[in-house]
Protein backbone atom coordinates (compact mmCIF):
# COMPACT_ATOMS: atom_id res chain seq x y z
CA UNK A 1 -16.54 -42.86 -48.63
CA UNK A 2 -15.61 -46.62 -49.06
CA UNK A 3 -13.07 -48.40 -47.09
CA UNK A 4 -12.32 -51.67 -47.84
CA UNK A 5 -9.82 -53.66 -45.53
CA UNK A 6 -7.68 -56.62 -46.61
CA UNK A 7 -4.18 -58.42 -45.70
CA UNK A 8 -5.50 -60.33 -42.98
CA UNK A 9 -4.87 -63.91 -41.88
CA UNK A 10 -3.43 -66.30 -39.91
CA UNK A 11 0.57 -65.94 -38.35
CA UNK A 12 2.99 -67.30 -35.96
CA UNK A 13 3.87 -65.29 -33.25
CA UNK A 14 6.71 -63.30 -34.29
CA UNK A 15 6.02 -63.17 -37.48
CA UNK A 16 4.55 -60.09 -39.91
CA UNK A 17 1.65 -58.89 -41.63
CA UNK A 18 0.62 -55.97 -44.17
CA UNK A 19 -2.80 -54.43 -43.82
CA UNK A 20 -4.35 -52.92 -46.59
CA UNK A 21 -7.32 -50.49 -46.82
CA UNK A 22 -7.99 -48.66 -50.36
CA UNK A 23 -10.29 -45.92 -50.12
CA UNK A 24 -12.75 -44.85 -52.82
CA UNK A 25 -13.27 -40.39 -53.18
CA UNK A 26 -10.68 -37.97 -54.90
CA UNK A 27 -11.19 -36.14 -50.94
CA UNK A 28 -9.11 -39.25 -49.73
CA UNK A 29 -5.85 -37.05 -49.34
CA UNK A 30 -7.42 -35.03 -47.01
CA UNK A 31 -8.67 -37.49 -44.67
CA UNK A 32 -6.83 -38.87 -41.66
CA UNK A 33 -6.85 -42.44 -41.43
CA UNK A 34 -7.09 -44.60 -38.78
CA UNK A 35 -6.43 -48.23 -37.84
CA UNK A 36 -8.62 -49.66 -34.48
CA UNK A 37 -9.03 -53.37 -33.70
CA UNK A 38 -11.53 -55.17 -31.38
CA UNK A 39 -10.92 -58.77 -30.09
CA UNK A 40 -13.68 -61.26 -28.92
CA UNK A 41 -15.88 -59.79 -26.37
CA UNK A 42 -13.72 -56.27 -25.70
CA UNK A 43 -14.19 -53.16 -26.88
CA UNK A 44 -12.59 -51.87 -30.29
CA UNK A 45 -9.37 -50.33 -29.18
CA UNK A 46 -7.02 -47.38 -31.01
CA UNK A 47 -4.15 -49.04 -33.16
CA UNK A 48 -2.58 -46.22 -35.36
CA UNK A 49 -3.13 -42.90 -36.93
CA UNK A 50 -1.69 -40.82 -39.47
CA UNK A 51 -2.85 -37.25 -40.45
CA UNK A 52 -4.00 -36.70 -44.16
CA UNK A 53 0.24 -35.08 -45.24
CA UNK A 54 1.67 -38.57 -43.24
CA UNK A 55 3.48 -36.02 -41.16
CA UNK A 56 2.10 -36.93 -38.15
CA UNK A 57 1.34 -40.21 -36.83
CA UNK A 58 0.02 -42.29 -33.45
CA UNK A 59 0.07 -45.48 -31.83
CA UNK A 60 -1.37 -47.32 -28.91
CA UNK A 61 1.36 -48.35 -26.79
CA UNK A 62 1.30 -52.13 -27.04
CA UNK A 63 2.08 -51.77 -30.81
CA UNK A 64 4.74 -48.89 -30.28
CA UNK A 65 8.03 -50.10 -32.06
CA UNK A 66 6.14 -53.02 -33.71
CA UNK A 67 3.76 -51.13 -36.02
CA UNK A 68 4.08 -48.88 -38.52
CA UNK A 69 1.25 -46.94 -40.55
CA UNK A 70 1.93 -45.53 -43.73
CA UNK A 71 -0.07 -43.93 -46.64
CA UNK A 72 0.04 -43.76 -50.95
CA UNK A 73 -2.16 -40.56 -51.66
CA UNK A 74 -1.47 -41.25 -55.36
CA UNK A 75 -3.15 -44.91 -54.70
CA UNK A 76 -6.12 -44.03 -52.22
CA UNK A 77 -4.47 -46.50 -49.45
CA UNK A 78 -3.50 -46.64 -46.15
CA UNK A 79 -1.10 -49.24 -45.12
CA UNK A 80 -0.69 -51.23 -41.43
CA UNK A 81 2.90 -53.09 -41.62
CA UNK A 82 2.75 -55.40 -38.44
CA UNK A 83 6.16 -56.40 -36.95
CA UNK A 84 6.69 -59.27 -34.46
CA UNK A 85 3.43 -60.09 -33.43
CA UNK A 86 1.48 -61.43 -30.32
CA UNK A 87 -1.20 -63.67 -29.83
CA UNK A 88 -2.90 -60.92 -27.76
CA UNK A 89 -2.54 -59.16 -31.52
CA UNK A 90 -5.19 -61.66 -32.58
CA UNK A 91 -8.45 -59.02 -33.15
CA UNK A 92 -10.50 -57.73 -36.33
CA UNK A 93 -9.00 -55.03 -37.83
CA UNK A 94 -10.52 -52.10 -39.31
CA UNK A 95 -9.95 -49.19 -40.94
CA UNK A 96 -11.44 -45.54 -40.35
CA UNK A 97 -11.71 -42.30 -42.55
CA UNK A 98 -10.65 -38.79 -40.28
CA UNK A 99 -13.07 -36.23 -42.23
CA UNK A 100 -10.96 -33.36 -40.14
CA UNK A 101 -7.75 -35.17 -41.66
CA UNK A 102 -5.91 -34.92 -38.07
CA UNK A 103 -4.57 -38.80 -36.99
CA UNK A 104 -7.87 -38.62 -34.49
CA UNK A 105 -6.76 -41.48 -31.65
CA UNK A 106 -10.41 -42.03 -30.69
CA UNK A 107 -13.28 -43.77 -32.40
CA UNK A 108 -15.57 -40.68 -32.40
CA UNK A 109 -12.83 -38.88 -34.74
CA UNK A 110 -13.89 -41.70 -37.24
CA UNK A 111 -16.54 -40.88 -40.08
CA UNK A 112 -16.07 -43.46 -41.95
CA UNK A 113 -15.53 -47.17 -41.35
CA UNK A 114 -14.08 -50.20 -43.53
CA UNK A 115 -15.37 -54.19 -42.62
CA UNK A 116 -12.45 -55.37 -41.06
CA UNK A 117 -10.13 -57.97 -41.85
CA UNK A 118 -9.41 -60.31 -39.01
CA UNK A 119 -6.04 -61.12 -37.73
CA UNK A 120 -5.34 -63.89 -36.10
CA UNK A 121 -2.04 -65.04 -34.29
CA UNK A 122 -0.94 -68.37 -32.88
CA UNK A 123 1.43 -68.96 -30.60
């Protein structure tokens, strides 16, 4: 499985960002997919999850409200829509492939990872 992250860049605070990760595999509808983050010297942190159907998603409680993740099974992508960002937002941002297709909220659910696209917000 390939995961390749994009959408990243630089935003005021307040402002909004897309995240895109396309996924290669016909198996990608039956993955859950992931979004994690890590900022300069931290740890990579949980973001959002969605389950392989898009029933059921997560989020980490700073983004609750702010983020959304959504999913096109038809396109093999997973989306991250980012809603009034921070500067403590500012982090890489990668993408993860659930082989077990639940919306896994911890790293060691992840298989798969993408490169990361880094986000960076100014306030």
């Amino acid at each position: 499985v390939q995961l390749q992250a994009s959408g990243g860049g630089l935003v005021q605070a307040g402002g909004s960002l897309r995240l895109s990760c396309a996924a290669s595999g016909r198996a990608f509808r039956s993955y859950g997919m992931g979004w994690f983050r890590q900022a300069p010297g931290k740890e990579r942190e949980f973001v959002a999850a969605i389950s392989w159907s898009g029933v059921t998603t997560y989020y980490a409680d700073p983004v609750k409200g702010r983020f959304t993740i959504s999913r096109d099974n038809a396109k093999n992508t997973v989306y991250l829509q980012m809603n009034g960002l921070k500067p403590e937002d500012t982090a890489v941002y990668y993408c993860a492939a659930d082989l077990a297709g639940v919306a896994g909220r911890t790293k060691n659910d992840y298989s798969y990872w993408g490169q990361g696209t880094q986000v960076t917000v100014s306030s």
